[in-house]
Each structure stands twice: as C-alpha cells, then as structure tokens.
Protein backbone atom coordinates (compact mmCIF):
# COMPACT_ATOMS: atom_id res chain seq x y z
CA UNK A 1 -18.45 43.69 214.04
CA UNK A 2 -19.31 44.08 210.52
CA UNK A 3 -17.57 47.54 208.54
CA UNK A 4 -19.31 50.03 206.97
CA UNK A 5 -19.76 49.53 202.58
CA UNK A 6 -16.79 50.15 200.45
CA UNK A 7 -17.38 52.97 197.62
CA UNK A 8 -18.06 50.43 194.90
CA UNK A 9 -20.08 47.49 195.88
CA UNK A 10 -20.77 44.57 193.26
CA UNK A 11 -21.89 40.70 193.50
CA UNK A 12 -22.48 37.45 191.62
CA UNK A 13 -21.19 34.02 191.40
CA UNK A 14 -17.43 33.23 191.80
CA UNK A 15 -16.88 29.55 190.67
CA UNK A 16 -13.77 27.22 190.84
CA UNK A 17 -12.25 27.35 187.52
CA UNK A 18 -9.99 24.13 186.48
CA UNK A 19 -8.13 23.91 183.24
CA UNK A 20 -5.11 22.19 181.65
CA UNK A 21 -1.48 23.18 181.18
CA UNK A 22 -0.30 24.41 178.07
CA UNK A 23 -3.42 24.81 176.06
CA UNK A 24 -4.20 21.49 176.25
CA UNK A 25 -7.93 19.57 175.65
CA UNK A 26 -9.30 18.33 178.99
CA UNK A 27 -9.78 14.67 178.00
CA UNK A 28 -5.89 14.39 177.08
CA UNK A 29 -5.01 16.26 179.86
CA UNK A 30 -2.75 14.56 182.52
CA UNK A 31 -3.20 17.62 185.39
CA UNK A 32 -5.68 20.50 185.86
CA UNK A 33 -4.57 24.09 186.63
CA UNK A 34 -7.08 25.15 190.02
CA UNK A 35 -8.19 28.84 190.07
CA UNK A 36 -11.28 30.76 189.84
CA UNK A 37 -13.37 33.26 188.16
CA UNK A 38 -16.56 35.37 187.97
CA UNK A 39 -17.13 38.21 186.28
CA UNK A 40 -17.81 39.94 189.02
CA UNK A 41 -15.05 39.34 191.49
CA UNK A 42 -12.77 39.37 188.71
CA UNK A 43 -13.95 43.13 188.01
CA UNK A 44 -13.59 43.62 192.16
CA UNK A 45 -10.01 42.17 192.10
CA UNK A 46 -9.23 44.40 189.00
CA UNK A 47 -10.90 47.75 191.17
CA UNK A 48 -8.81 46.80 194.22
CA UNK A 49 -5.80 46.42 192.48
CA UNK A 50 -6.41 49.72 191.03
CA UNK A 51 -6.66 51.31 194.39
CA UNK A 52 -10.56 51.42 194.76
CA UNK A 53 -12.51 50.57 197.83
CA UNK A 54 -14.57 47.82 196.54
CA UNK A 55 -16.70 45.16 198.30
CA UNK A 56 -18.21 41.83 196.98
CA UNK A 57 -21.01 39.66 197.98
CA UNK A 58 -22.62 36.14 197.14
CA UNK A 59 -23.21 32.71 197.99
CA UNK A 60 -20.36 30.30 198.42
CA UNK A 61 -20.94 26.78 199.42
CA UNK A 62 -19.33 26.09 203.04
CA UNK A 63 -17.08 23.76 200.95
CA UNK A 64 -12.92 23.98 199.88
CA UNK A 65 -13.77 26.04 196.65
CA UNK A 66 -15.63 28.68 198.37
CA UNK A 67 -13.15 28.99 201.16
CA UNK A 68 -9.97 29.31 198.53
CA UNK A 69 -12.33 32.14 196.76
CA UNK A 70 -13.26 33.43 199.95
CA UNK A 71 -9.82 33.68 201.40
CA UNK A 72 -8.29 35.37 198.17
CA UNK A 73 -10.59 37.67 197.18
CA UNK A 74 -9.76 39.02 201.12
CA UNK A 75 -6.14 38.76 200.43
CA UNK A 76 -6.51 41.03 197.41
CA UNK A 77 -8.28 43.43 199.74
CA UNK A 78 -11.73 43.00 198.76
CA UNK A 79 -14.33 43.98 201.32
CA UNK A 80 -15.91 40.34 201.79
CA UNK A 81 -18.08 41.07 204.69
CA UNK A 82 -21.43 40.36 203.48
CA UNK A 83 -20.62 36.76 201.35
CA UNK A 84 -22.52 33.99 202.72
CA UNK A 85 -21.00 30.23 202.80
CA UNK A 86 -24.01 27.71 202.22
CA UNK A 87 -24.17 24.17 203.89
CA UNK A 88 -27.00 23.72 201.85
CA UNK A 89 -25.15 24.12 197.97
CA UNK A 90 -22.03 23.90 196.94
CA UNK A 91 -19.52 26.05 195.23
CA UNK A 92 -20.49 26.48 191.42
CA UNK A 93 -17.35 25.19 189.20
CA UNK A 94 -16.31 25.73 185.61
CA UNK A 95 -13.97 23.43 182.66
CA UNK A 96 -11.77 25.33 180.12
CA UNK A 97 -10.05 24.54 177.62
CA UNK A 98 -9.19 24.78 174.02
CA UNK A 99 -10.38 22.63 171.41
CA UNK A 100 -9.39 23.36 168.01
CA UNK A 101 -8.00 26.36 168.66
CA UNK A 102 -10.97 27.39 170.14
CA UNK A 103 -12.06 28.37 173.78
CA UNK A 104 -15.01 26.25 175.40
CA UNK A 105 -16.00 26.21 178.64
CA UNK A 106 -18.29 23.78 180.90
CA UNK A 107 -20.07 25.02 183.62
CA UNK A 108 -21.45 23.16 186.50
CA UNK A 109 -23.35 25.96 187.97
CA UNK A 110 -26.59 24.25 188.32
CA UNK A 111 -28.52 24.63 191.79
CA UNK A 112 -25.03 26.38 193.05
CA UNK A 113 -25.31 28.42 196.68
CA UNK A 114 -25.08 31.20 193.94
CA UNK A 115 -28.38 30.28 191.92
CA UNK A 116 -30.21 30.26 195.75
CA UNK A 117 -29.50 33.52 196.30
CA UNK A 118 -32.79 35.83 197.35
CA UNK A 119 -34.01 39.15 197.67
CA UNK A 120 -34.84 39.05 200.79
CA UNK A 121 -31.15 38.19 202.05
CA UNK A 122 -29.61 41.53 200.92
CA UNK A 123 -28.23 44.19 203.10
CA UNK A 124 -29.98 46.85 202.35
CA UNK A 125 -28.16 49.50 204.21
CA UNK A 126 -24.76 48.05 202.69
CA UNK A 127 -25.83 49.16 199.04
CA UNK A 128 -27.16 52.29 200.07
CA UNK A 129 -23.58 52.94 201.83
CA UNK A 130 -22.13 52.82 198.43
CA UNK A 131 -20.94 55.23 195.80
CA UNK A 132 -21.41 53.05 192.71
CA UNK A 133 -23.22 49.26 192.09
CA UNK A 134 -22.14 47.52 189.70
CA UNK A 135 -24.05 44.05 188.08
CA UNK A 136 -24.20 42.22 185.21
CA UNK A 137 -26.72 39.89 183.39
CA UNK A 138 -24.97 36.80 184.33
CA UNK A 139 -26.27 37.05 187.45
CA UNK A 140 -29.65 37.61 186.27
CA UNK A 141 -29.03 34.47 184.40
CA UNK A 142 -28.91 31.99 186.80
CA UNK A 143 -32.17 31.85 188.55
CA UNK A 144 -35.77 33.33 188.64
CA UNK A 145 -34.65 34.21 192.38
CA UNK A 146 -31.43 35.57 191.07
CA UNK A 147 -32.88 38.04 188.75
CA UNK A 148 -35.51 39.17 191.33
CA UNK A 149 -32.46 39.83 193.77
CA UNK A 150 -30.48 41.84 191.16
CA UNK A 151 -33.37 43.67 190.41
CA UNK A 152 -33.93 44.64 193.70
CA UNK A 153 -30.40 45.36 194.78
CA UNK A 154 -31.11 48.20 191.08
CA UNK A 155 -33.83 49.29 192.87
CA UNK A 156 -32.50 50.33 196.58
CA UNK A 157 -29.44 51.87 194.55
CA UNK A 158 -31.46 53.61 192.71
CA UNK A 159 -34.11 54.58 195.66
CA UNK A 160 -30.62 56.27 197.51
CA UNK A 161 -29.05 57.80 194.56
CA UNK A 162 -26.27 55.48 194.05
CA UNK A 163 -25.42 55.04 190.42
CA UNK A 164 -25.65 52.13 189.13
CA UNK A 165 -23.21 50.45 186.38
CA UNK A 166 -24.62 47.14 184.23
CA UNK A 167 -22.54 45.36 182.05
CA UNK A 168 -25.15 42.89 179.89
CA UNK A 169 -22.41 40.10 179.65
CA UNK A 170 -25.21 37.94 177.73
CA UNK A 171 -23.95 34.13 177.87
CA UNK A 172 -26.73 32.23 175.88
CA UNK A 173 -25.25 29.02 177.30
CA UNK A 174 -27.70 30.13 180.42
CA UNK A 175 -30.53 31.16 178.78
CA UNK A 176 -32.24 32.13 175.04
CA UNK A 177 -32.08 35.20 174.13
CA UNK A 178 -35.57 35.92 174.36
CA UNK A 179 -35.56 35.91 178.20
CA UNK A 180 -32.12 37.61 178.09
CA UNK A 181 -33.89 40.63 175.82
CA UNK A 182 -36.90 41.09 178.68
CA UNK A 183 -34.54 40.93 181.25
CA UNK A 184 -31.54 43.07 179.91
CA UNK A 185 -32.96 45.40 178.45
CA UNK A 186 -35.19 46.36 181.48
CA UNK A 187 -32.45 47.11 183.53
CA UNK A 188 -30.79 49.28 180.96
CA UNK A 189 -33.59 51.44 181.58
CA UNK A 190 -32.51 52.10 185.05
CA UNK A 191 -28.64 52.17 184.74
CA UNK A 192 -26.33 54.99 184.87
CA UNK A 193 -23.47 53.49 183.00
CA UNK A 194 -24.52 50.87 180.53
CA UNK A 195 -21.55 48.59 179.02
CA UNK A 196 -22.30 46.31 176.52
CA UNK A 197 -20.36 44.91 173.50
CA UNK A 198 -21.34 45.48 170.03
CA UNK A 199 -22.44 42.23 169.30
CA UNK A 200 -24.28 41.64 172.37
CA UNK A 201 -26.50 45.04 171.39
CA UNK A 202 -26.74 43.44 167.73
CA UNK A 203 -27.97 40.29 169.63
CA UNK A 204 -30.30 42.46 172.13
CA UNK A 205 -31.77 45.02 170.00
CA UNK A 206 -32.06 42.47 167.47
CA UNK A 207 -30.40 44.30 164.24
CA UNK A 208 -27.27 45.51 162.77
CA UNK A 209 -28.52 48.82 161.79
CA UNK A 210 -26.08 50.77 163.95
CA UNK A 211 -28.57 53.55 163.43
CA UNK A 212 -31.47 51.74 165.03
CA UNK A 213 -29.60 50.87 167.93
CA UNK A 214 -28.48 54.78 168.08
CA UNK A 215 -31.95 55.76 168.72
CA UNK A 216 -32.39 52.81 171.40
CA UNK A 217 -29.40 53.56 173.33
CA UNK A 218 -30.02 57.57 172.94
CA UNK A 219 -33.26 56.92 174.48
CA UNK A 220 -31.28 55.60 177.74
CA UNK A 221 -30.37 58.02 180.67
CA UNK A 222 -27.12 55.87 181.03
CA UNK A 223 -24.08 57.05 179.67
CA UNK A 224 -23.35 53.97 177.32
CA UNK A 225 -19.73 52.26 176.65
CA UNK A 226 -19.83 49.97 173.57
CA UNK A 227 -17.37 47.58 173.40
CA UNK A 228 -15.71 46.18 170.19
CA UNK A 229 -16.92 49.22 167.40
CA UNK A 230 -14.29 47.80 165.15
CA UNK A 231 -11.00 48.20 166.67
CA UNK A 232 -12.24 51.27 169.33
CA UNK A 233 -14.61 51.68 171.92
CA UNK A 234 -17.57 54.36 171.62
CA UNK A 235 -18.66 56.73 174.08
CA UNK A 236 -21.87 57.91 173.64
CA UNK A 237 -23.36 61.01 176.42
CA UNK A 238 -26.37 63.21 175.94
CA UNK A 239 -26.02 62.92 172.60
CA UNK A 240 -21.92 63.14 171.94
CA UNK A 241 -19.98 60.00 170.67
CA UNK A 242 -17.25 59.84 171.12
CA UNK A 243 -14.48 56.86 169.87
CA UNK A 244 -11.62 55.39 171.79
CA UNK A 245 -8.37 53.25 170.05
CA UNK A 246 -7.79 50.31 171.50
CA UNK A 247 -4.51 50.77 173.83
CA UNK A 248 -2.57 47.80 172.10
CA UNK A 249 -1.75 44.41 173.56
CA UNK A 250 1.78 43.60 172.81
CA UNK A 251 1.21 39.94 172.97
CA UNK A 252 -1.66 38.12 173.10
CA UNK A 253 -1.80 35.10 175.38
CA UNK A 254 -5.41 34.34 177.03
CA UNK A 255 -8.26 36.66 175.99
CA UNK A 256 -10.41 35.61 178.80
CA UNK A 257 -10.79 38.43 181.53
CA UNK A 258 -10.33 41.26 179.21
CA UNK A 259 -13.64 42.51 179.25
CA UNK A 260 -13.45 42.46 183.17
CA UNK A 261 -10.00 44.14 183.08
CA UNK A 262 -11.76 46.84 181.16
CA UNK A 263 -14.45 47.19 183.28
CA UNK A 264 -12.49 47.62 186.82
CA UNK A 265 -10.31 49.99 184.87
CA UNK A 266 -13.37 51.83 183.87
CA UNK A 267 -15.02 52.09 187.04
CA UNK A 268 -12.11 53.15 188.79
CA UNK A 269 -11.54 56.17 186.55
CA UNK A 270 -15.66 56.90 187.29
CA UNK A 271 -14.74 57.11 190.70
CA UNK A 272 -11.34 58.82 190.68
CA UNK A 273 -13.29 61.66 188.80
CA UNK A 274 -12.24 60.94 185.05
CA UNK A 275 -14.63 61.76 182.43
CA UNK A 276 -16.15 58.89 180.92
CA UNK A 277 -13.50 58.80 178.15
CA UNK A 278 -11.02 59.34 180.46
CA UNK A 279 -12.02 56.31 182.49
CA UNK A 280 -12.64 54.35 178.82
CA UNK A 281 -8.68 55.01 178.32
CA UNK A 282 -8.35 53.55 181.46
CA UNK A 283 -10.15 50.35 181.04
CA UNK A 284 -8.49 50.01 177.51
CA UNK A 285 -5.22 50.26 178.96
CA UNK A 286 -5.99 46.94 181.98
CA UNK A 287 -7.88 45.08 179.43
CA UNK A 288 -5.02 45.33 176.95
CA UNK A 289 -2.69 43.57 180.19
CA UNK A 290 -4.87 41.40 180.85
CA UNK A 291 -4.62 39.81 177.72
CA UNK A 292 -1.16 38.75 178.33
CA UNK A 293 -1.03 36.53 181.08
CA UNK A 294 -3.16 33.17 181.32
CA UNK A 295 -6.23 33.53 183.70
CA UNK A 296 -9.36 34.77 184.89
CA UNK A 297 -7.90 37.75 187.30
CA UNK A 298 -4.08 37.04 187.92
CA UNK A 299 -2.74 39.50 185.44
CA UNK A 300 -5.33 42.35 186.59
CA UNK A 301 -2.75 45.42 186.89
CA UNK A 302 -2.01 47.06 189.63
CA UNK A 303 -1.98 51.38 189.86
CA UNK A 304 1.33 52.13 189.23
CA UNK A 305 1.57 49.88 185.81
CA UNK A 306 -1.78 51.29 184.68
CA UNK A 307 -0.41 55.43 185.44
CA UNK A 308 2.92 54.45 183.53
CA UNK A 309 0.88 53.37 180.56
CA UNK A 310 -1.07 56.00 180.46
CA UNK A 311 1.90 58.76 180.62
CA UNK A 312 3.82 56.88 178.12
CA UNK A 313 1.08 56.31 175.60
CA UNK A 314 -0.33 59.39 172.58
CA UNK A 315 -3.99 59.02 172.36
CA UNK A 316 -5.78 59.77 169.33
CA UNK A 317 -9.14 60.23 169.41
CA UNK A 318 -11.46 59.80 165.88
C-alpha cells in the first residue's frame, strides 16, 4: 500500500558517483571511492536530515547502483515510494576527480532509466499532495521527454496551488546554452522561489549589467535567491533586496554539494515558516558544512548542528 506525499516532493537523476582517494587523478588511481549523487536527492537527503518530510522520485535501472541509491536514500528517511527501477536502462554513473587542481567530472548519463523518464508516468495525485516541488534544470537537461515531464510535473503543482521552487543548476556539459535559455527561463516564469547563481543569470540573461537582470528578475512572481553576489547572497521580494553574509566555512575540503546543502537548508526554513531571509541564513549555514567533508551528501547536517549554528552566530545584514 503506497503512503500518502510527503510535504516537499522533488525528483531527478541520482547516479553512481566513483572517485579516487586522496585527491588523486583517475588514470593514476589504484582504487575508486563508490558513492552517489544528484542534485536532487542530495537536496532530499539535506531536507530529511533537517527534519522535513520530503519524498523523491525517478528512474533507477533494476541494476546494483540503483538498488545502493535506492536503499540509502530510504535509510536517510526519504519517502521513496514512487521511484521506478528500469530493466530496460541502467543506472546513470559519474567520474571525479581533480586534475590540476581542478575539479572535472565524466558523466555517463547517456540513454540512463533517468533520460526515459515520461510525462505520462507521473503520479499526479502525489504532487498535488504536496506542500512545495522542487526541480531543477538538470533534469530538463537530459532529454526532450525529460523536459516535457518536468514541465508537466510545474504545471499540476501549479494547477493545485503548490509552490513550486526551481533551482536553474545550468551544466552546459548537457546542453548549449541556447536551449538552456528557452528552457530555463520559461519555467522561471512559473516558479515561486527561483534560485539561481550569479553567473548562471549572467549566462541566462545574457549580460553583466546587474541592472538589466534587476528588471528581468523583478518582472518574475518568484521570490528570487541569487547565489554568489560577491561574498553574500541577495534576496530580492516585491521589490526589497535584501543581502545575506556568507555564514563562514572554517575549512574548506570538497566544494561539491554546497549549493545543494544550501538549498535543503533553504527549503526547510520555507516550510518551517522562516521568512525568506530567514530560510537564506539557513541554507548559508548547511552549505558552509557541507564544504568540509568530502562528498556529494555525507556531510549534509543534521537539525540540531544547523540550530546551534544559528544561536551561536551575529548576523549582519548590508
């Protein structure tokens, strides 16, 4: 007997992630590290972990990957009721490691049980159950059938009244930006929290002219959360900005995940009744931990770290 939807309901791919020990390249690598990641059930773990009901769906392939992401994302206490295992695809996967210094990942997504999946095979009554959606362009990314289905999913949110949350995360290793652009900017029409970075909107709106992109995202009904405005984050609602510090990371180990971190954090404050600066305090404060642990979702922070940061920490607002 399937349960009833969680209060925040999101979905995507979750891939197996594989990377070296120590910051090492892969092709002098002895061993690989084996984990996973997606932005999306990273940003579920993160909600869960901060005491939110939260549910995610997708396509797994009926293979060992999607049964290890399968079985954790349960034992974190996500609501995985409505994921589908494919014998017809297999699990997505993903490389990383650091070359130079520098992060690169490889991604072998391509005709994943992910990229398959189709309108037609959402719940419909699941979404509508929820409090909050939340999606993000890399889903709309994958597949012509992929961005119809996230689309849709927009639509019968929007159709019940459940607000919807979009974070663009624009990764132009899946597509140009052109198609990104059409597609992106689209849903931000229809959003009620839109959070992008700064340099994605720079990418998206095509200009630097922060005054431009003012009038763009002013133009929005969402509330919008820009990421990376020098060292803060900007709220801007019915016309009010209003900028956030960073919370500081007191080491820096594996930036990967932050954004995620921020966004659970985020969305849990939306939900536990925070104003949207509020809840942008919030997400500063689990982004800033995740940066120091390795790994897509493992250092996501649980309540009780998160409420001790926040008591402990003066916030100074600019």
């Amino acid at each position: 007997m399937q349960q009833g939807t969680p209060d925040i309901v999101t979905f995507g791919e979750s891939m197996a992630l594989f990377m070296p020990q120590e910051h090492k390249s892969i092709e002098r690598a002895a061993q690989l590290e084996q984990s996973f990641g997606g932005a999306e059930s990273n940003v579920a773990i993160g909600l869960a972990r901060l005491g939110a009901s939260v549910g995610w769906f997708g396509a797994l392939g009926n293979d060992p990957f999607g049964r290890l992401i399968l079985k954790a994302l349960r034992g974190e206490g996500v609501d995985v009721s409505r994921v589908r295992l494919s014998d017809e695809a297999t699990t997505g996967m993903m490389f990383r490691e650091h070359v130079a210094g520098r992060l690169a990942v490889h991604y072998y997504r391509k005709h994943s049980a992910a990229s398959r999946m189709q309108p037609e095979e959402l719940d419909e009554d699941y979404i509508r159950g929820a409090k909050l959606l939340h999606v993000t362009g890399i889903t709309t990314a994958l597949s012509d059938n992929c961005r119809k289905t996230v689309r849709r999913a927009v639509d019968i949110a929007k159709h019940a009244g459940v607000p919807v949350s979009f974070d663009p995360n624009l990764r132009l290793k899946l597509w140009s930006i052109e198609e990104a652009r059409e597609t992106l900017l689209d849903l931000a029409e229809d959003v009620d929290y839109f959070l992008p970075g700064w340099d994605e909107l720079k990418l998206l709106y095509d200009t630097d002219d922060f005054n431009v992109i003012r009038g763009k995202l002013n133009s929005l009904k969402a509330i919008t959360v820009i990421k990376g405005m020098g060292d803060a984050t900007l709220v801007m609602e019915q016309g009010k900005e209003t900028s956030v510090p960073f919370y500081p990371a007191e080491t820096v180990v594996d930036t990967v995940g932050a954004g995620d971190g921020f966004c659970a954090g985020f969305l849990a404050g939306v939900r536990n009744g925070m104003t949207p600066v509020e809840a942008v305090r919030l997400g500063s404060i689990a982004g800033s931990l995740v940066v120091q642990m390795r790994g897509d979702w493992e250092a996501l922070p649980d309540w009780d770290v998160v409420e001790q940061r926040m008591s402990a920490k003066a916030w100074v607002e600019r």
